[in-house]
Protein backbone atom coordinates (compact mmCIF):
# COMPACT_ATOMS: atom_id res chain seq x y z
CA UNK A 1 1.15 -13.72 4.04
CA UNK A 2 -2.46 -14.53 5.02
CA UNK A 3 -1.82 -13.16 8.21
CA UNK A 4 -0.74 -10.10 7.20
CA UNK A 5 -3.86 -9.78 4.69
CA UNK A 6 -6.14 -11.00 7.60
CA UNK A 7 -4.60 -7.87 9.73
CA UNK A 8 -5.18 -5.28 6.54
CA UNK A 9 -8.80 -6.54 5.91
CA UNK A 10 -9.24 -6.22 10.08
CA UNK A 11 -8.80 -2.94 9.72
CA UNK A 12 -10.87 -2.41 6.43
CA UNK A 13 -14.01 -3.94 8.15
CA UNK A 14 -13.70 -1.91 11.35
CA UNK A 15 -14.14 1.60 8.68
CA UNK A 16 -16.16 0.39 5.84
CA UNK A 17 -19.37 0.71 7.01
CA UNK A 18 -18.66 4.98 8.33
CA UNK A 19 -16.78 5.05 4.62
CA UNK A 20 -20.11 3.62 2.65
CA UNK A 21 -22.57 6.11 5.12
CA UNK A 22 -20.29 8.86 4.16
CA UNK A 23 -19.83 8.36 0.18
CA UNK A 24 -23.75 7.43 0.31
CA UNK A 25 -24.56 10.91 1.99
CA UNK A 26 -22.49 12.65 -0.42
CA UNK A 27 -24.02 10.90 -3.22
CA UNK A 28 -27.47 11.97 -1.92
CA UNK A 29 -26.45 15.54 -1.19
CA UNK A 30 -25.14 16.21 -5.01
CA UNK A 31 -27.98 14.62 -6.47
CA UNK A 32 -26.70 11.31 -7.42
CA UNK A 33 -23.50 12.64 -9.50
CA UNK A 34 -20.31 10.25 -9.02
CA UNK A 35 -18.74 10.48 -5.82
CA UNK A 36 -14.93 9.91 -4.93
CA UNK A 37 -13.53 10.51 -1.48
CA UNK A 38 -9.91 9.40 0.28
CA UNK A 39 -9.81 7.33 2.86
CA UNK A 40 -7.15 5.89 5.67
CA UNK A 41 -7.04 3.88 8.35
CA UNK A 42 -4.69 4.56 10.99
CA UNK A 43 -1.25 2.81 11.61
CA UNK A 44 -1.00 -0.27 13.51
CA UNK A 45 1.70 -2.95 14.32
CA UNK A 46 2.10 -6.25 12.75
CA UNK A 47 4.49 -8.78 13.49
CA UNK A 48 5.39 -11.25 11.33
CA UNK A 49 6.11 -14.24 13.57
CA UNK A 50 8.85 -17.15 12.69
CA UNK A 51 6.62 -20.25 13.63
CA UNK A 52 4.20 -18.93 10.81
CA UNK A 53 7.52 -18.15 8.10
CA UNK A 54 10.88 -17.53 9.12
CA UNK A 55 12.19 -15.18 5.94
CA UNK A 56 9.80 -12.87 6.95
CA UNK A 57 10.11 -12.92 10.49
CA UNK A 58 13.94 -12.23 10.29
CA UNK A 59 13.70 -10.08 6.93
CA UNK A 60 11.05 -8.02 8.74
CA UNK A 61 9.82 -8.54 11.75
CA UNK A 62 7.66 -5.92 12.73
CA UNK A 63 6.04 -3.20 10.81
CA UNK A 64 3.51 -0.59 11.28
CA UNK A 65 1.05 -0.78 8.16
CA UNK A 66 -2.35 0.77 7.29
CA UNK A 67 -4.48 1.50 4.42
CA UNK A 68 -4.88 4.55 1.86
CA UNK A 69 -7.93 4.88 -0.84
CA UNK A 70 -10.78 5.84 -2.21
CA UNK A 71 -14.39 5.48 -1.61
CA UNK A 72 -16.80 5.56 -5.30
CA UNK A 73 -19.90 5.69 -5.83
CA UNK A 74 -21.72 6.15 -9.22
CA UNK A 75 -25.14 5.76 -10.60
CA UNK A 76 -25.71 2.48 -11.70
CA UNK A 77 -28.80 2.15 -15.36
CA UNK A 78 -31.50 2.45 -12.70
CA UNK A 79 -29.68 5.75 -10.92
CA UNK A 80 -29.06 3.71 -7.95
CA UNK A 81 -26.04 4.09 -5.82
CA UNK A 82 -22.99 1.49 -6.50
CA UNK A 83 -20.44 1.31 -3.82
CA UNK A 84 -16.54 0.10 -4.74
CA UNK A 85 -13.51 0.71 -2.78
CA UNK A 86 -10.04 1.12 -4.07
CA UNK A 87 -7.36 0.54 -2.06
CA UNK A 88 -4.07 -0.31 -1.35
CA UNK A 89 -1.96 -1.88 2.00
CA UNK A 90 1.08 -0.05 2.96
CA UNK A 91 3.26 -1.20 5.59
CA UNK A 92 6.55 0.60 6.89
CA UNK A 93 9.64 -1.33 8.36
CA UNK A 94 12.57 0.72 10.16
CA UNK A 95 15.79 -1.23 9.81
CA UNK A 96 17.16 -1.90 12.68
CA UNK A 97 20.22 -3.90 14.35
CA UNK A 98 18.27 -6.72 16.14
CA UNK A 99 20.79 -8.70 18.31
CA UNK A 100 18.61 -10.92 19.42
CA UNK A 101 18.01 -12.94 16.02
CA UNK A 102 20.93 -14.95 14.98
């Protein structure tokens, strides 16, 4: 669902740059020797609406989602620092009995 990507990247962008100054610093403090580090965003709602598709507005509706991984960065041949981020999206549902959609 593009809007559900749209809302994962959202919250990638509003933590990459603090992630990048923090792997970077790392990198810098060990004296350019590979750097890994976890990272997560917080939880926050999504709601998958039905004028934008109806299976997953009534399969789903809402769910509170964030994202978990991991920060690299590595020497590249000239000993400079490369930045990559590994991540995934995960997104939790609670089942409930919603009257209200027939």
């Amino acid at each position: 669902m593009p809007s559900f990507n749209a809302h994962i990247e959202e919250g990638i962008r509003e933590h990459q740059a603090p992630w990048r100054d923090d792997a970077l610093a790392e990198f810098r403090r060990n004296g350019g020797q590979p750097v890994s580090m976890p990272v997560e965003t917080r939880n926050r709602d999504f709601t998958f609406t039905p004028d934008v598709n109806n299976n997953w507005f009534y399969a789903v509706g809402s769910t509170r989602s964030n994202v978990t991984g991991v920060v690299t960065v590595v020497p590249d041949e000239n000993g400079q620092p490369k930045v990559g981020l590994d991540y995934q999206a995960n997104a939790w549902d609670r089942y409930n009995w919603d009257e209200s959609k027939a």
